[in-house]
Protein backbone atom coordinates (compact mmCIF):
# COMPACT_ATOMS: atom_id res chain seq x y z
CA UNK A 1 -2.95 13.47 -12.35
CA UNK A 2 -0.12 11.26 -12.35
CA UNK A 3 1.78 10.59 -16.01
CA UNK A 4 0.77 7.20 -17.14
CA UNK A 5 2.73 4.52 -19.25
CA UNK A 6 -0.03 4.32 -22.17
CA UNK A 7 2.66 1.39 -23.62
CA UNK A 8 1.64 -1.02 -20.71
CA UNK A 9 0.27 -1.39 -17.06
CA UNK A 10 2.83 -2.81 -15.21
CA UNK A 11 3.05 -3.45 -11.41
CA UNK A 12 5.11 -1.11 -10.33
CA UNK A 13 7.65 -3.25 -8.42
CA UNK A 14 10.01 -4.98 -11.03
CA UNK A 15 10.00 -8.73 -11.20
CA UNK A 16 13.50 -9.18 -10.24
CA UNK A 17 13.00 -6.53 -7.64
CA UNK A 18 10.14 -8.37 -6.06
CA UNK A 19 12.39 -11.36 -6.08
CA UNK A 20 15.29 -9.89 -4.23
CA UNK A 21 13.06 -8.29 -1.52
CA UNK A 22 11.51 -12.01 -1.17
CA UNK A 23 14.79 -13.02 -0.91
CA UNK A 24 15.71 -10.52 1.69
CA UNK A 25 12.46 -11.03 3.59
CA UNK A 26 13.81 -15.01 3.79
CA UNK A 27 17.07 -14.51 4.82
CA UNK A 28 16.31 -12.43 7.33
CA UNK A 29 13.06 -14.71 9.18
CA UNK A 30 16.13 -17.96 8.87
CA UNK A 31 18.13 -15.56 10.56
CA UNK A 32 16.37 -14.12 12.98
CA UNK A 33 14.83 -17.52 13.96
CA UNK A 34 18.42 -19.36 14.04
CA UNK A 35 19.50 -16.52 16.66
CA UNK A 36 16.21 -17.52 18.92
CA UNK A 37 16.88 -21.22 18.74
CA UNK A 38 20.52 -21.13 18.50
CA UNK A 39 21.27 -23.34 15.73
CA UNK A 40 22.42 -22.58 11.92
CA UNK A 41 18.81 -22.62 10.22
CA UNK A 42 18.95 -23.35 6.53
CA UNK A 43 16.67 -23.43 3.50
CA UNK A 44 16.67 -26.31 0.83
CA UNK A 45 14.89 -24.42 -2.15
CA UNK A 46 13.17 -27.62 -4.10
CA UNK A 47 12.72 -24.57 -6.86
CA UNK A 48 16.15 -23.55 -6.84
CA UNK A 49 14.56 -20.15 -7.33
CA UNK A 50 15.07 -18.65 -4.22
CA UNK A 51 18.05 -16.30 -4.18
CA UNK A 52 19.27 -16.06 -0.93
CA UNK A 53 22.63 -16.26 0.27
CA UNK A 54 24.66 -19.61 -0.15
CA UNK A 55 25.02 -19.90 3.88
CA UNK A 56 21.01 -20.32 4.21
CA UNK A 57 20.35 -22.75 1.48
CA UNK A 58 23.13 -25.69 2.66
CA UNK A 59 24.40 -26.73 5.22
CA UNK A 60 27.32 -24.67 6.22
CA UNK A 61 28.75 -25.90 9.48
CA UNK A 62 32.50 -26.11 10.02
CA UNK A 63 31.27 -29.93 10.79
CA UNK A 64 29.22 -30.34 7.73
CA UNK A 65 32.14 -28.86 5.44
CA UNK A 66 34.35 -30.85 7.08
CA UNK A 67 32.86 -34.23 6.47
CA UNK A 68 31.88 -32.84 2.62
CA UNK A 69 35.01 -32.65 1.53
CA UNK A 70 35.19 -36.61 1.76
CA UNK A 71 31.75 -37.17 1.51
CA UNK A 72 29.36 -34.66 -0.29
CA UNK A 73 27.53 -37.26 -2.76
CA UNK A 74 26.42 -39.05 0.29
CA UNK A 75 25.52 -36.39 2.27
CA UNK A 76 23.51 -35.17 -1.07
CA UNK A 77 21.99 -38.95 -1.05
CA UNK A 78 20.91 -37.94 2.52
CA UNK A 79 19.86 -34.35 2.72
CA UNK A 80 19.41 -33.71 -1.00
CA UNK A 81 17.02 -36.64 -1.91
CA UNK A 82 16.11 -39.43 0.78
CA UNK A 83 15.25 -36.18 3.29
CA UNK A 84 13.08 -34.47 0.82
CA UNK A 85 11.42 -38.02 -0.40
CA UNK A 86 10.38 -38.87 2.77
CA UNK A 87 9.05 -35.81 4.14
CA UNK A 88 6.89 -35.05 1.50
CA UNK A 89 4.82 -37.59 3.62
CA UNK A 90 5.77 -36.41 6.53
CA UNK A 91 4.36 -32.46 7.14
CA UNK A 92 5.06 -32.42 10.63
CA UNK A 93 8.76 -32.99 10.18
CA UNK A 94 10.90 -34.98 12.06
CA UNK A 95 14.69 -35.19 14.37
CA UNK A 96 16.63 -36.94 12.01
CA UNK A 97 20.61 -38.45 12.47
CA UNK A 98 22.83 -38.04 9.39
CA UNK A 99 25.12 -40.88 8.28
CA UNK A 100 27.39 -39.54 10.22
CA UNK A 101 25.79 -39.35 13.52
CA UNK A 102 25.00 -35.48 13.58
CA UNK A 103 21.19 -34.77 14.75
CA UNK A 104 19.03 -32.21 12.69
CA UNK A 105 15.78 -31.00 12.45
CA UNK A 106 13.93 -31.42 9.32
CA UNK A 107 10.59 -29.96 8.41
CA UNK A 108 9.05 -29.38 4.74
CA UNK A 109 7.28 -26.21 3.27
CA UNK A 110 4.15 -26.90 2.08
CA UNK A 111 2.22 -24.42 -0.07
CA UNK A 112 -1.63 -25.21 -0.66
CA UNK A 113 -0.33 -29.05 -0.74
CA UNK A 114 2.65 -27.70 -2.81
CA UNK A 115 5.74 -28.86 -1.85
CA UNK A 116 8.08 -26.21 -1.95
CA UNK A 117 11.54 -27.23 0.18
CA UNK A 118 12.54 -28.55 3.34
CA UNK A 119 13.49 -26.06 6.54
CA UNK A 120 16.33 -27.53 8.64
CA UNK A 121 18.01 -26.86 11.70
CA UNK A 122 21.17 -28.42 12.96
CA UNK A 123 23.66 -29.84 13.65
CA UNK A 124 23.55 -31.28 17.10
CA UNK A 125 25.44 -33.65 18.54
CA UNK A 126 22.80 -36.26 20.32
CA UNK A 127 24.58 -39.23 21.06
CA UNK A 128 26.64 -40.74 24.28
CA UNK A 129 30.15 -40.54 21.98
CA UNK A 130 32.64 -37.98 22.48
CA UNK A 131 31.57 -34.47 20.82
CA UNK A 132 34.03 -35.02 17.50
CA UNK A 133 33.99 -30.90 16.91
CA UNK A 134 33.21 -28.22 18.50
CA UNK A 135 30.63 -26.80 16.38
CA UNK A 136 28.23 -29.59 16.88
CA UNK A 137 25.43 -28.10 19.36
CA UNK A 138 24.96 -30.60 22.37
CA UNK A 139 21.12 -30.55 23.43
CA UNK A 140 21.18 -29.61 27.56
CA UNK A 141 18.07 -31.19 28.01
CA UNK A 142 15.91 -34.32 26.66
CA UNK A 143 13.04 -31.79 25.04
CA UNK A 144 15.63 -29.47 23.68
CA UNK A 145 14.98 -31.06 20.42
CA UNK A 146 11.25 -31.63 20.38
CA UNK A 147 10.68 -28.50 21.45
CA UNK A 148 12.39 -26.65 18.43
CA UNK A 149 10.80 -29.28 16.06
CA UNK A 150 7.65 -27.71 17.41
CA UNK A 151 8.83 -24.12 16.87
CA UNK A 152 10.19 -25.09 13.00
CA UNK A 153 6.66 -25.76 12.08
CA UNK A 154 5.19 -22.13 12.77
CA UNK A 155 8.01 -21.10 10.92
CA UNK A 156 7.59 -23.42 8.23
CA UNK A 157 3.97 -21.87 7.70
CA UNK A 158 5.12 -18.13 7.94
CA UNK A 159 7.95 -18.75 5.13
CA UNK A 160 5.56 -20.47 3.08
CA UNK A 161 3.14 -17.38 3.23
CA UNK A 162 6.01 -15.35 2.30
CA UNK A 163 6.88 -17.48 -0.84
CA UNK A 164 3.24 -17.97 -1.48
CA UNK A 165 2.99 -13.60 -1.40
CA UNK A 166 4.10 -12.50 -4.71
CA UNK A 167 2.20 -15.34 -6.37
CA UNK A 168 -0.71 -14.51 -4.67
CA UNK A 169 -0.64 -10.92 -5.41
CA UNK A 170 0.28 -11.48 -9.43
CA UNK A 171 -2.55 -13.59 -9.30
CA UNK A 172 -5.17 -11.00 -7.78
CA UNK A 173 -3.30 -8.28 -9.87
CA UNK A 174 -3.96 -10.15 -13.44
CA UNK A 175 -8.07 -10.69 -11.84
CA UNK A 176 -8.28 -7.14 -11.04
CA UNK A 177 -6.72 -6.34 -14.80
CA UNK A 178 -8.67 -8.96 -16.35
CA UNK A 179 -12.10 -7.58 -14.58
CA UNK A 180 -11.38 -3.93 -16.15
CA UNK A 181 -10.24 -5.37 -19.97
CA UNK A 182 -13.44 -7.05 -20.14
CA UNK A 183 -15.75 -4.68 -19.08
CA UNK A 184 -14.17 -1.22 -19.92
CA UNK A 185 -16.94 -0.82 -22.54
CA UNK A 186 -19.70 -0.06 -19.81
CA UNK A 187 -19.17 2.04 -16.58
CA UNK A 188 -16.90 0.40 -13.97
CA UNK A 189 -17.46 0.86 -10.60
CA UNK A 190 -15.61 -0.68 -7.40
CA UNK A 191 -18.76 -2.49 -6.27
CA UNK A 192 -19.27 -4.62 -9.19
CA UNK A 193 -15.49 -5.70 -9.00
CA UNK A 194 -15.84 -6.16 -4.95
CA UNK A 195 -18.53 -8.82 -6.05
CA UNK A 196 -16.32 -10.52 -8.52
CA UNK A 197 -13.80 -11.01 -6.20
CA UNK A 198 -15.96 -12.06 -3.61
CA UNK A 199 -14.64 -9.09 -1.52
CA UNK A 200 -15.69 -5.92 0.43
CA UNK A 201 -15.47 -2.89 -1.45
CA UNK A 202 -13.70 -1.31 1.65
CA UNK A 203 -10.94 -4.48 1.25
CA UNK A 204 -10.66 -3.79 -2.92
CA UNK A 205 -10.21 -0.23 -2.62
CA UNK A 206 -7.08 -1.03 -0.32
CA UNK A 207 -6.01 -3.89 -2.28
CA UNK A 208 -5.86 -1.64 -5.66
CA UNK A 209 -3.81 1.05 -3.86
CA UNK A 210 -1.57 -1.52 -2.45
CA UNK A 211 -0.85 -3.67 -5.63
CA UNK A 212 -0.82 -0.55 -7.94
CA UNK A 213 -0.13 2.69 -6.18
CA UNK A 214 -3.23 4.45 -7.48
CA UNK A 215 -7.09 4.49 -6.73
CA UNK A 216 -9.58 2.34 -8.56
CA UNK A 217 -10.77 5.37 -10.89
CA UNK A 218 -7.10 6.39 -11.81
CA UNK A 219 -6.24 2.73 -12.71
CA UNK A 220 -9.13 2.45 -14.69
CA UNK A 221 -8.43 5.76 -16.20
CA UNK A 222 -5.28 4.88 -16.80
CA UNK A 223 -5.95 1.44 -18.71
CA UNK A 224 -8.89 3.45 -20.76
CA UNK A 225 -6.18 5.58 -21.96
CA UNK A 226 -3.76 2.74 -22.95
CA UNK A 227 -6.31 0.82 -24.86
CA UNK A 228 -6.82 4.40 -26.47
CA UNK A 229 -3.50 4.31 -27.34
CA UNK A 230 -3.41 0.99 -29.01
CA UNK A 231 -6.36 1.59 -31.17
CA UNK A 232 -4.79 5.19 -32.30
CA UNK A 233 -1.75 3.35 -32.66
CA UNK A 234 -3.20 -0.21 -34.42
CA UNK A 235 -6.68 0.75 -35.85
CA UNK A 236 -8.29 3.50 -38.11
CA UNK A 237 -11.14 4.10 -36.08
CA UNK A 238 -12.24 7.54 -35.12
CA UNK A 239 -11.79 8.82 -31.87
CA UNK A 240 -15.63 9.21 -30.91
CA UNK A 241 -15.42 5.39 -31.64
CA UNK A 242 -12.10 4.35 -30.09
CA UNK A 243 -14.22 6.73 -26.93
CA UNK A 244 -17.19 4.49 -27.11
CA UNK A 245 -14.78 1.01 -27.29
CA UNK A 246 -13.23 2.81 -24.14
CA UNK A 247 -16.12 3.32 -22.07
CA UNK A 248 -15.86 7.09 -22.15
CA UNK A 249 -19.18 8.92 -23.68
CA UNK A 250 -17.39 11.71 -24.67
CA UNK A 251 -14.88 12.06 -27.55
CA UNK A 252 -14.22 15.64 -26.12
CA UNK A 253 -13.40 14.81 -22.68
CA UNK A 254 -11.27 11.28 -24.11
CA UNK A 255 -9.78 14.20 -26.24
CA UNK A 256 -8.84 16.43 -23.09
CA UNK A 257 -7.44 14.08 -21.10
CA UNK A 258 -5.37 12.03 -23.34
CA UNK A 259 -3.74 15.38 -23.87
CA UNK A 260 -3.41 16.15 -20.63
CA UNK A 261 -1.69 12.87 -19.89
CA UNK A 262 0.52 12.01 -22.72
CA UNK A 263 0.68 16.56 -23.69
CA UNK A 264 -0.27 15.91 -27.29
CA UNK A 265 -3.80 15.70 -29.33
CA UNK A 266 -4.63 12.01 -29.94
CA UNK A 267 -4.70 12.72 -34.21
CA UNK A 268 -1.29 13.78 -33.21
CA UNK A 269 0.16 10.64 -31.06
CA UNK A 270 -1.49 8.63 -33.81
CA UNK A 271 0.45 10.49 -36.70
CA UNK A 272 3.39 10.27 -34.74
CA UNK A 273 3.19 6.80 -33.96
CA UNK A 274 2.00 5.84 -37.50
CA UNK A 275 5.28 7.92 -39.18
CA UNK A 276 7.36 6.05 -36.62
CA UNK A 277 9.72 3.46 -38.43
């Protein structure tokens, strides 16, 4: 058996781990997708939680640059605030001209009717006037446009599934937790907790091993033993009644595998922890 933390159950992906593979996972689908429809793609984070690089968050053409240097609170007025106000209305995005006459596409991430940011491609140059630089895409045809506004919506939905992953999975990670705190008393079984979360028990099994690492009966195991370990630690109870609190019938066998795990007796982790300053 695996040694257990009997301090906490913790996924075992860091928080700021999780968030840098999110961001990685990001930068890489505005990449990839920028290559295939060959314009700088960019990300406007309404959050401001999203760590990806500064080149995918604003825009970073040598146009856009160009005019910010004279004119950055207006193109914040444009992009920044008037964009994002109107297309929370708007889900299906839009070809929008900037104050300056460069064309974009704009199209907002919506999570579960959460707005989370606005996805935008650009710039183009769209109108009859000379091209004023040379990094301004020029559309070849009339349905260049449209048809990448149709493409920036899928996309739209596949990064909001990727922001909406790690919230999802915290969320079925606390149920699963929760299910097991409250009924670790009586005998747990992968069934029951199938039917709380309105699941097959074919799909649960998976879903433990892929949030946690570890089978149903070695999670539950494992968080039998850490309650043990906070009662040895916090209470005086005895250990045939720290076993029954547990859900395990027998003090012997808590006994046996609490050494096993942790390599000492549990009178001894508790005098330990108890002499502890």
């Amino acid at each position: 058996m695996a040694n257990l933390n009997l301090e906490s159950h913790r996924h075992p992906l860091p928080i700021k781990g999780q968030d840098r593979m999110l961001a990685e996972k990001v930068e890489s689908l505005l990449t990839r997708v920028g290559r295939a429809i060959g314009l700088l793609v960019c990300f406007h984070d309404n959050s401001n939680h999203l760590a990806i690089r500064p080149i995918l968050k604003t825009h970073r053409s040598r146009f856009c640059c160009r005019i910010k240097r004279n004119h950055e609170a207006e193109c914040i007025r444009f992009d920044s605030l008037a964009t994002h106000q109107v297309l929370v209305g708007i889900p299906e995005g839009r070809i929008q001209t900037c104050p300056f006459g460069a064309t974009e596409i704009a199209v907002p991430v919506f999570d579960d009717g959460v707005y989370l940011g606005v996805l935008f491609a650009g710039p183009c140059w769209n109108r009859q006037m000379p091209v004023p630089d040379a990094s301004l895409v020029v559309p070849p045809t009339r349905t260049w446009l449209a048809d990448r506004l149709l493409l920036l919506r899928s996309v739209a939905r596949e990064l909001a599934a990727l922001l909406a992953g790690p919230k999802a999975q915290d969320q079925r990670s606390e149920r699963i937790l929760n299910y097991i705190r409250e009924h670790m008393s009586a005998p747990l079984y992968l069934a029951a907790l199938a039917t709380h979360l309105s699941l097959s028990p074919s799909r649960v099994r998976h879903l433990v091993k892929q949030l946690f690492g570890i089978r149903f009966s070695s999670l539950v195991q494992s968080m039998r033993l850490q309650e043990a370990a906070r009662l040895l630690r916090a209470t005086d109870l005895t250990v045939s009644e720290i076993a029954t609190r547990v859900g395990i019938e027998d003090p012997n066998y808590l006994s046996r595998i609490f050494r096993r795990v942790t390599g000492i007796a549990p009178s001894s982790y508790r005098h330990r922890h108890r002499s502890s300053p």
